[in-house]
N, C-alpha and C. Protein backbone atom coordinates (compact mmCIF):
# COMPACT_ATOMS: atom_id res chain seq x y z
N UNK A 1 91.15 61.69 129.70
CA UNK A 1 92.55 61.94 129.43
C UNK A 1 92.79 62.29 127.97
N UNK A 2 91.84 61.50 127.25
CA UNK A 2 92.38 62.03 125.72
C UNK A 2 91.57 63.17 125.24
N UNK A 3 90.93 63.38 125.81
CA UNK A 3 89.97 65.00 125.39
C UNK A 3 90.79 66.04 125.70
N UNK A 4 91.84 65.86 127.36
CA UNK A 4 92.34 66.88 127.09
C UNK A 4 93.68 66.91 126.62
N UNK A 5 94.34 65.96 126.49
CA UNK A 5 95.26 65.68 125.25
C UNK A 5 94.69 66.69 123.61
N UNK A 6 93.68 66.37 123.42
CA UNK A 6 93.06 67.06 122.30
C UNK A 6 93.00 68.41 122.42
N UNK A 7 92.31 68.83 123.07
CA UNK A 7 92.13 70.18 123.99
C UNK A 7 93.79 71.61 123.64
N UNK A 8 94.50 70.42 124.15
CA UNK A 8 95.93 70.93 123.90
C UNK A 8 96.66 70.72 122.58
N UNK A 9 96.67 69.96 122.05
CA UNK A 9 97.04 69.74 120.30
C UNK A 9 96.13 70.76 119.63
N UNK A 10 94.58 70.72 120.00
CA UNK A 10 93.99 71.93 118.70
C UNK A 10 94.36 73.12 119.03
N UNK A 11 94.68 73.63 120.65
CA UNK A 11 95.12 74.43 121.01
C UNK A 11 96.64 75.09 120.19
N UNK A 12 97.40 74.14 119.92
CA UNK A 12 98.60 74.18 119.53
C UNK A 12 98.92 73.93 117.65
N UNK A 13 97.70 73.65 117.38
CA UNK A 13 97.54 73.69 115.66
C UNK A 13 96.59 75.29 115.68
N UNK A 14 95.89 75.74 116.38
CA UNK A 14 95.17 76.89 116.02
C UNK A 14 96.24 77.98 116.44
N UNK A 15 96.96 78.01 117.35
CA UNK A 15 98.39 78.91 117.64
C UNK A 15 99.00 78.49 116.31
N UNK A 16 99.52 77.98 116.11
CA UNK A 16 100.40 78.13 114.72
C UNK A 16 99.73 78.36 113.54
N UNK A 17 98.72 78.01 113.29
CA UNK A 17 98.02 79.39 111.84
C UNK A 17 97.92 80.74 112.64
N UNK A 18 97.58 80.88 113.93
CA UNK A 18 97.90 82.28 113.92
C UNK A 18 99.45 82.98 113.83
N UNK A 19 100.30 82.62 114.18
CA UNK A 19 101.38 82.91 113.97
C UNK A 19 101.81 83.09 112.14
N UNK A 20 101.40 81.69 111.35
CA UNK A 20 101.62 81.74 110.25
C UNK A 20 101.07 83.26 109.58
N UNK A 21 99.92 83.55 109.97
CA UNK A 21 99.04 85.17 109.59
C UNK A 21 99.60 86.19 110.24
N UNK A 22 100.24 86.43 111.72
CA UNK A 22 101.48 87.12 111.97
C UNK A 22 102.51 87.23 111.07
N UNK A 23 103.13 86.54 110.66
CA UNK A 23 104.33 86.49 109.86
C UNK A 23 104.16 86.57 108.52
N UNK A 24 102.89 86.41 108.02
CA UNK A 24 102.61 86.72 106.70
C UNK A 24 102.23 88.58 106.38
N UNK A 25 101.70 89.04 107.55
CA UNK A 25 101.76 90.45 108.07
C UNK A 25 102.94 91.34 108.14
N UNK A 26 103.71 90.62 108.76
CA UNK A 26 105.14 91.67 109.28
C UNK A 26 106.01 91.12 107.48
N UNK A 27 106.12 89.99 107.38
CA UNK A 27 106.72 90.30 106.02
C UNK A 27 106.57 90.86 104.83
N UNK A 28 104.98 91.40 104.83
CA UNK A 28 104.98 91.97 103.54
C UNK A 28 104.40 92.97 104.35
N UNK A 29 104.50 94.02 105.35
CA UNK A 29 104.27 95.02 105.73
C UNK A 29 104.97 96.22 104.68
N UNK A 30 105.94 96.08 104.00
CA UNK A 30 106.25 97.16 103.29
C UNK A 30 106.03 96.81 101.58
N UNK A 31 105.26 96.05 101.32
CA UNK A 31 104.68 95.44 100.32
C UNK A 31 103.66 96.42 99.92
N UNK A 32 104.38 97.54 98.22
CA UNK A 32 102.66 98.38 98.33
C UNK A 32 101.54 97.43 97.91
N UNK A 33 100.38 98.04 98.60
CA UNK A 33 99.40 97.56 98.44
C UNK A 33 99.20 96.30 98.93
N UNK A 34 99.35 95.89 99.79
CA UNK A 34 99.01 94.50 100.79
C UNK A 34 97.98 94.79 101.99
N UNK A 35 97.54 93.97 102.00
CA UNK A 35 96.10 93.91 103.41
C UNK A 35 96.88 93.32 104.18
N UNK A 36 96.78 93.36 105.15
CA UNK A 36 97.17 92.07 106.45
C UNK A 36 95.65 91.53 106.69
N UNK A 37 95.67 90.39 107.41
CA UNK A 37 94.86 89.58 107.67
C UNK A 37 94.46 89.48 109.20
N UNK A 38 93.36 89.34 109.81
CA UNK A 38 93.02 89.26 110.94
C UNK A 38 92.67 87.29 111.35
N UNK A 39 92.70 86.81 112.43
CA UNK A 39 92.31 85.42 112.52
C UNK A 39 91.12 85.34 113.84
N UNK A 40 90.33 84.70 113.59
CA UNK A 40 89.18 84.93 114.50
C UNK A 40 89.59 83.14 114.97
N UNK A 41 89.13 82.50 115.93
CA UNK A 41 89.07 81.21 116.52
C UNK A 41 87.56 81.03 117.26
N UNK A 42 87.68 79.74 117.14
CA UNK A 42 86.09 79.03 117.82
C UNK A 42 86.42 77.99 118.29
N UNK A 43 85.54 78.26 119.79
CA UNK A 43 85.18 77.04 120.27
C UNK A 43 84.76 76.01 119.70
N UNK A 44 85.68 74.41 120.21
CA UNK A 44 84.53 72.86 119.59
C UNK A 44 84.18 72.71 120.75
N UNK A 45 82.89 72.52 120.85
CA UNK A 45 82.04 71.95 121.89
C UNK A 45 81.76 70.43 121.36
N UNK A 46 81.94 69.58 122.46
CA UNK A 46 81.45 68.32 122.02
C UNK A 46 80.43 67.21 122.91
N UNK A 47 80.33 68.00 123.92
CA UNK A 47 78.95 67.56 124.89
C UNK A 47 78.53 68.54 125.76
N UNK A 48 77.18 67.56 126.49
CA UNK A 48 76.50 68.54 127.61
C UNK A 48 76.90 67.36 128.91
N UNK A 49 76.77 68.26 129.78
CA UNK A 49 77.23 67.88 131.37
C UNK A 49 75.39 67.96 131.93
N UNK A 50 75.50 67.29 132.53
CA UNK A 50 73.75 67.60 133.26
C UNK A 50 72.35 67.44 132.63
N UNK A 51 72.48 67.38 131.20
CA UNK A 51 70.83 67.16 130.80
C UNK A 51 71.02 68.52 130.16
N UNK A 52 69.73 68.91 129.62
CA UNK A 52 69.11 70.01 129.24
C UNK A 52 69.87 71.11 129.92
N UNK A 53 70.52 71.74 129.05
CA UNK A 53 70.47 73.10 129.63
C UNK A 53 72.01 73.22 130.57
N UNK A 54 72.36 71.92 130.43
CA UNK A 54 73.81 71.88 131.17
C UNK A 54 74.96 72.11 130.91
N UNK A 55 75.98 72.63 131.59
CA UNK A 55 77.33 73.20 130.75
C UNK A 55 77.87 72.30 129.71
N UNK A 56 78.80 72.97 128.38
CA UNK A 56 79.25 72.58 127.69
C UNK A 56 80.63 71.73 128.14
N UNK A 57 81.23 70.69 127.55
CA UNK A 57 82.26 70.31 127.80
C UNK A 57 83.19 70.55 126.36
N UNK A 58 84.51 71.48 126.88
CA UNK A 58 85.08 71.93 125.50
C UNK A 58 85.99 71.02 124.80
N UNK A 59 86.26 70.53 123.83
CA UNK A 59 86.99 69.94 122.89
C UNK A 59 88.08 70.51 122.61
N UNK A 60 88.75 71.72 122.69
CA UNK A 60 89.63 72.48 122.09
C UNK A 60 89.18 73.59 121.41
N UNK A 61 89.73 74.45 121.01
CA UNK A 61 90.00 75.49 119.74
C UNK A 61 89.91 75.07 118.30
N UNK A 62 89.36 76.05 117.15
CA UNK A 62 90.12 75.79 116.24
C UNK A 62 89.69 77.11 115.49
N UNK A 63 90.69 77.64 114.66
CA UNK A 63 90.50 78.90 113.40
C UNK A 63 89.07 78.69 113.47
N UNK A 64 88.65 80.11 113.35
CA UNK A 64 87.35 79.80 112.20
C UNK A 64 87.15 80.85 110.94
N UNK A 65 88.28 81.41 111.02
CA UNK A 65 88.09 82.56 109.60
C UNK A 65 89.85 83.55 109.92
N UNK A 66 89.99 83.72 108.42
CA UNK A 66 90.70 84.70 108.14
C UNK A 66 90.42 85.60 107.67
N UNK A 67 90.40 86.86 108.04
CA UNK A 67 89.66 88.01 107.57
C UNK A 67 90.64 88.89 106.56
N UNK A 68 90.70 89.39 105.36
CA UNK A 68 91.77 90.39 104.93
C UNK A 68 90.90 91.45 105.70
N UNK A 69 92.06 92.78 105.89
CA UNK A 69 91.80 93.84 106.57
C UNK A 69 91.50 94.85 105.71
N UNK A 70 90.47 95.95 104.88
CA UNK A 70 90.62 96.04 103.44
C UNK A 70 90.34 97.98 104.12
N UNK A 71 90.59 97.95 105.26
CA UNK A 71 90.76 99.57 105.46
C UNK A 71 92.11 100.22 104.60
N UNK A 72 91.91 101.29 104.15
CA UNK A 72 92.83 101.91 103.61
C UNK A 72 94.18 102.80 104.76
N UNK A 73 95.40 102.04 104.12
CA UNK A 73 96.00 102.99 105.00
C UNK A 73 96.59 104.49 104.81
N UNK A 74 97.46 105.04 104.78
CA UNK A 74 97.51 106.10 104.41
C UNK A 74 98.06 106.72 102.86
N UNK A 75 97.11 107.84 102.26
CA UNK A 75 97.73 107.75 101.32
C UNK A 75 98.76 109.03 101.46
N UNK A 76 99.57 108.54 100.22
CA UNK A 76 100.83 109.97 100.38
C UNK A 76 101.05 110.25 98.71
N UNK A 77 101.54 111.34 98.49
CA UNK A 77 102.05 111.89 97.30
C UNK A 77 103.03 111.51 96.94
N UNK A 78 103.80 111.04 96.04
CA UNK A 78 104.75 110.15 95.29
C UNK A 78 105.50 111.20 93.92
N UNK A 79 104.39 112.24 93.85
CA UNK A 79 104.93 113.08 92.43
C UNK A 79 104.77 112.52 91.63
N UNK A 80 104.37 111.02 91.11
CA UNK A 80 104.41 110.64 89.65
C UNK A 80 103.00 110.81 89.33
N UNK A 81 102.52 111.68 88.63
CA UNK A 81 100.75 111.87 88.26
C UNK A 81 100.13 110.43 87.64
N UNK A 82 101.14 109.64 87.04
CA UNK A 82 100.11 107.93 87.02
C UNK A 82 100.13 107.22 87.87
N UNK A 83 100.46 107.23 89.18
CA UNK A 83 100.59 106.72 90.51
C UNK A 83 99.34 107.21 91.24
N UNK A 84 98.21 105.80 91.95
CA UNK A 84 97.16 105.88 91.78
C UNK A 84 97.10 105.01 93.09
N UNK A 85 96.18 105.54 93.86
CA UNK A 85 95.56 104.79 95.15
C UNK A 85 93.92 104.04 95.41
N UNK A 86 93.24 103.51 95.67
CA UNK A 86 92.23 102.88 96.02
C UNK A 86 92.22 103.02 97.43
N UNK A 87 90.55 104.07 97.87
CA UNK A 87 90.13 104.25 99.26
C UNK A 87 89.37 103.18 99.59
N UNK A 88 89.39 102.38 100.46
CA UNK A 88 88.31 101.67 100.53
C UNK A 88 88.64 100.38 99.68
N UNK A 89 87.66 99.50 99.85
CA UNK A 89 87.62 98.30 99.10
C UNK A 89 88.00 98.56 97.34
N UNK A 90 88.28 97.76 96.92
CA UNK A 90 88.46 97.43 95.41
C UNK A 90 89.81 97.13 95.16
N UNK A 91 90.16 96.58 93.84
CA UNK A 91 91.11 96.52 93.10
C UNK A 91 91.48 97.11 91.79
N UNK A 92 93.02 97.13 91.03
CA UNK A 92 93.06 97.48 90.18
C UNK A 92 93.35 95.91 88.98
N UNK A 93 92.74 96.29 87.86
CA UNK A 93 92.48 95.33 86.88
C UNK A 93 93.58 95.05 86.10
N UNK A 94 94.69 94.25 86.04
CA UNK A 94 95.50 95.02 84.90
C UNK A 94 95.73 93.13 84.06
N UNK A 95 96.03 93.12 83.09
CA UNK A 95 95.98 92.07 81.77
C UNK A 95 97.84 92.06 81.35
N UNK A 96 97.91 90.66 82.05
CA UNK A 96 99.17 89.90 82.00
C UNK A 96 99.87 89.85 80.69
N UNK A 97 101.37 89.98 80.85
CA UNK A 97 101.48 89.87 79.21
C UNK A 97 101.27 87.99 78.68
N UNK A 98 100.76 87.33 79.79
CA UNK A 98 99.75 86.16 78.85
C UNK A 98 98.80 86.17 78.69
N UNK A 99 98.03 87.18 79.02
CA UNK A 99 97.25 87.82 78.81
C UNK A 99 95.59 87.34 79.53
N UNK A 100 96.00 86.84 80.66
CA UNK A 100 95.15 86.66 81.63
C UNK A 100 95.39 88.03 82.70
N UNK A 101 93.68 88.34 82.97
CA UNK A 101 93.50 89.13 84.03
C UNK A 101 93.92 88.81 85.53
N UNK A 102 94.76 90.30 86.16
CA UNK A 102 94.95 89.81 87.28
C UNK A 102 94.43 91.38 88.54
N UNK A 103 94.19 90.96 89.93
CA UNK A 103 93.64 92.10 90.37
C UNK A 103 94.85 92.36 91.53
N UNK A 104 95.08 93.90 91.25
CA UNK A 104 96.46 94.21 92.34
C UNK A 104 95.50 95.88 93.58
N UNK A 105 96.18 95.76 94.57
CA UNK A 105 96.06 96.94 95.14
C UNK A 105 97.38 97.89 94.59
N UNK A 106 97.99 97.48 94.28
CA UNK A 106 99.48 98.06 93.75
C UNK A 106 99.31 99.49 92.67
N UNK A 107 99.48 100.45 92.73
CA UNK A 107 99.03 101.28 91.75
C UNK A 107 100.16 102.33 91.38
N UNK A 108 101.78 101.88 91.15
CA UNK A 108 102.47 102.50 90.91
C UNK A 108 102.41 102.09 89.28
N UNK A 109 102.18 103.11 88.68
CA UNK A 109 101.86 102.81 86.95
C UNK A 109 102.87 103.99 86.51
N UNK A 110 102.85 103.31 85.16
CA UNK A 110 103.57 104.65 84.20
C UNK A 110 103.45 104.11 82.63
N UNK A 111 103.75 105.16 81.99
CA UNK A 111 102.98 104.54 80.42
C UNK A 111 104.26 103.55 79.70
N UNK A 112 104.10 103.39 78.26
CA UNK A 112 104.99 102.27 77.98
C UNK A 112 105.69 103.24 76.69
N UNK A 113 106.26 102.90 76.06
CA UNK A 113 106.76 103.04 74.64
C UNK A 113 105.24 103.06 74.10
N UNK A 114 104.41 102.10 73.92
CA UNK A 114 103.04 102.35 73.10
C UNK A 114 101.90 103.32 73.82
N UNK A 115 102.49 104.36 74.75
CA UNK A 115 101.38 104.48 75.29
C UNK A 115 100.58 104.07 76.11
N UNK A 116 100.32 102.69 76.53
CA UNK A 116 100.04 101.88 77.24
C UNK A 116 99.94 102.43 78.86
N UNK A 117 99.21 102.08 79.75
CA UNK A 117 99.26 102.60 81.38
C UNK A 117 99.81 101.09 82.31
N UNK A 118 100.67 100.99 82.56
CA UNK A 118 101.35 99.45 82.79
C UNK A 118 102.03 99.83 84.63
N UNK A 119 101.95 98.18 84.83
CA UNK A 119 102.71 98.59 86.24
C UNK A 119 104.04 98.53 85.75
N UNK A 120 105.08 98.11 86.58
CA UNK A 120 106.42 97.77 86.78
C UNK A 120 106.72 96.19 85.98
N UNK A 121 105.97 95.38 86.08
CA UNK A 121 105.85 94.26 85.54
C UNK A 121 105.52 94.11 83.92
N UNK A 122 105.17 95.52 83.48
CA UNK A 122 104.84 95.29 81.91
C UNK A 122 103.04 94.70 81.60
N UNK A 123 102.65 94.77 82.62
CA UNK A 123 100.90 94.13 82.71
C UNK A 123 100.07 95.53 82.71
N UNK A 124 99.26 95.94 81.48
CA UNK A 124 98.61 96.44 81.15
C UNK A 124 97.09 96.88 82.06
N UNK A 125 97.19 98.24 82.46
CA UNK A 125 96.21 98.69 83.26
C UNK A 125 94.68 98.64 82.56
N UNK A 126 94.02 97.71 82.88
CA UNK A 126 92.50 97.77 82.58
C UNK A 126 91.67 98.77 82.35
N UNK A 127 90.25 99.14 81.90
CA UNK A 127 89.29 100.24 82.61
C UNK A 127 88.41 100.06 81.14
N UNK A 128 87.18 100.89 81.52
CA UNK A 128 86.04 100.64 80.23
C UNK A 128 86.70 101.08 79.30
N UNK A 129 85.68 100.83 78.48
CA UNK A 129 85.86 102.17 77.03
C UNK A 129 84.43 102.93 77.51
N UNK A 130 84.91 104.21 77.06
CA UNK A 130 83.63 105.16 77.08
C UNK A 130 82.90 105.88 75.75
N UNK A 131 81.93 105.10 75.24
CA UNK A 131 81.36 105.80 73.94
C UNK A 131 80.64 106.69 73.89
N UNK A 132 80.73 107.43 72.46
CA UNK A 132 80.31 108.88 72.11
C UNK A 132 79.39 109.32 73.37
N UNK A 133 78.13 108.76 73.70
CA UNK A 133 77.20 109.02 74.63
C UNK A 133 77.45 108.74 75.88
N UNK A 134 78.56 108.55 76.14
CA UNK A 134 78.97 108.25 77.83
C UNK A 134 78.73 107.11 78.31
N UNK A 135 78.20 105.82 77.74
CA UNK A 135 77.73 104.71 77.89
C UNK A 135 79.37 103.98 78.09
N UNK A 136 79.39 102.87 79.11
CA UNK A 136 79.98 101.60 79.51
C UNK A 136 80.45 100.92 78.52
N UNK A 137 81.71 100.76 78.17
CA UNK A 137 81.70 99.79 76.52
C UNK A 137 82.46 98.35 77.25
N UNK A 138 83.62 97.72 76.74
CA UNK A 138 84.09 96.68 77.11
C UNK A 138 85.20 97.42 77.50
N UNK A 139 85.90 96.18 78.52
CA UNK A 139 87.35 96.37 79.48
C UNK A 139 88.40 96.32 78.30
N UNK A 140 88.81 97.17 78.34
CA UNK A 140 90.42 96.94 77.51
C UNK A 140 91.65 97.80 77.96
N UNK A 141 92.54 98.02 77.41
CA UNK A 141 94.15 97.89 77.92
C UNK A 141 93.41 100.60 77.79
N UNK A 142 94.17 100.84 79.05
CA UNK A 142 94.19 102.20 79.30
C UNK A 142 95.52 102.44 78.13
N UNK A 143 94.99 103.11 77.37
CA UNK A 143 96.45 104.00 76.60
C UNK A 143 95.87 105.07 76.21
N UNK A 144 96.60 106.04 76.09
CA UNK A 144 96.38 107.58 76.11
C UNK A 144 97.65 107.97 74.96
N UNK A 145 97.18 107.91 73.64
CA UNK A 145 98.00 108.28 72.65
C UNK A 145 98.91 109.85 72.65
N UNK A 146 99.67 109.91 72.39
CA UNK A 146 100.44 111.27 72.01
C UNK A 146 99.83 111.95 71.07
N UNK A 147 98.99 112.72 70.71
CA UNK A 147 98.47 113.29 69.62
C UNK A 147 99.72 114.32 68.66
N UNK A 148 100.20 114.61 69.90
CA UNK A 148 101.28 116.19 69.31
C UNK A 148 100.95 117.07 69.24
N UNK A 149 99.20 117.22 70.07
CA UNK A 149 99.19 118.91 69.51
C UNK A 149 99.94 119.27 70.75
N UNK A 150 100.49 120.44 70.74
CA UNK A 150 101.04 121.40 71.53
C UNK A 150 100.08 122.25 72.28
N UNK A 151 100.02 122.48 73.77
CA UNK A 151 98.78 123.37 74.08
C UNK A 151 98.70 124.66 73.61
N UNK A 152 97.58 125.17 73.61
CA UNK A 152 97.55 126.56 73.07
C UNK A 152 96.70 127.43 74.81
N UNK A 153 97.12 128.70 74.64
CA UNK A 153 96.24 129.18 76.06
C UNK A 153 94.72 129.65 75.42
N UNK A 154 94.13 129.74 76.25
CA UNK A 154 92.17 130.04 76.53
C UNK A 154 91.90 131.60 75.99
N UNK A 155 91.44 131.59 74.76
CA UNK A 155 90.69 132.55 74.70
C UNK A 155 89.25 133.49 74.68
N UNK A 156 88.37 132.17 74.79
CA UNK A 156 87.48 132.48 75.51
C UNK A 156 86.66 130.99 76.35
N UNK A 157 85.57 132.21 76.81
CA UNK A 157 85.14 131.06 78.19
C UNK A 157 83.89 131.27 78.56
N UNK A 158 83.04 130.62 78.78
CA UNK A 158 81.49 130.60 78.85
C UNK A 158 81.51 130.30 79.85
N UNK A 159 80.55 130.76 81.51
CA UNK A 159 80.14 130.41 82.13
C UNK A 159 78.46 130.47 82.03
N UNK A 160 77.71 129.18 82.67
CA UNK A 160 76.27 129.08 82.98
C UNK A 160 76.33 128.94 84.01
N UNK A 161 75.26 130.02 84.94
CA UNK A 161 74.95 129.86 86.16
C UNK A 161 73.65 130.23 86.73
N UNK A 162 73.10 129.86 87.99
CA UNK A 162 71.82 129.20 88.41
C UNK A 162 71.54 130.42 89.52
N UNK A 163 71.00 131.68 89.71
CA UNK A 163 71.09 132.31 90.81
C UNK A 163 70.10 132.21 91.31
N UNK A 164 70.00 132.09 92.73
CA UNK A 164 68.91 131.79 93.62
C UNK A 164 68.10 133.38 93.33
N UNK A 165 66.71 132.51 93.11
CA UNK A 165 65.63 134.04 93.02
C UNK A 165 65.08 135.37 94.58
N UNK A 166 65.52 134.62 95.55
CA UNK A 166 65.62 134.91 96.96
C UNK A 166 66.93 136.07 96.65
């Protein structure tokens, strides 16, 4: 009697984290850059019936994982050229104004008064430095200074090319 008393309570605690991961889904469904979460459940087994080899007797349910969902969904054009998407797994890096690192899928950016590449929040977009030789340097804040030159058009132009000897 009390196994399946149990049976039905884990039953009824593993339904409500799934629901809780439902509702954590539909509310931030229009949240840019949010994963939804998937919930997987497992059997408790807690004896054998018969000896060796004999059916299980079940205990109930319970969660056994929450999965984030990290497929990309669709991307679309927005018109702002610092507005930035991630295919696939990863995040973007950006440095709090307390200046702890934090990681967002969120990639609506735009620059600051200093130049700076910042979200909406004023938190500074991450990324290497790249030295003279193309080498990896340290993470620091993306800014792209105003120089002032004015463009000028192309007056000349070098191409190198490889023609197959066939």
């Amino acid at each position: 009697m009390i196994g399946s008393l149990y049976s039905g309570i884990s039953g009824i605690n593993a339904n409500t984290n799934a629901m809780s991961v439902i509702g954590d889904n539909i509310a931030n469904m229009g949240t840019t850059g949010f994963k939804s979460s998937d919930i997987s459940f497992a059997n408790v087994l807690s004896q054998s019936v018969g000896g060796l080899g004999g059916s299980q007797i079940g205990r109930g349910v319970m969660m056994s994982e929450v999965r984030p969902q990290w497929s990309s969904g669709t991307l679309e054009s927005t018109g702002n050229v610092t507005d930035l998407a991630i295919n696939g797994q990863g995040l973007f890096v950006v440095r709090g104004t307390d200046g702890m690192r934090y990681y967002t899928r969120a990639g609506d950016f735009k620059f600051d008064k200093d130049a700076n590449l910042v979200n909406p929040q004023g938190n500074r977009v991450q990324g290497y430095e790249i030295g003279e030789d193309g080498t990896l340097g340290r993470i620091t804040d993306i800014t792209i200074p105003n120089t002032g030159n004015p463009p000028k058009a192309t007056t000349r132009m070098n191409v190198g090319i490889n023609l197959n000897a066939g």
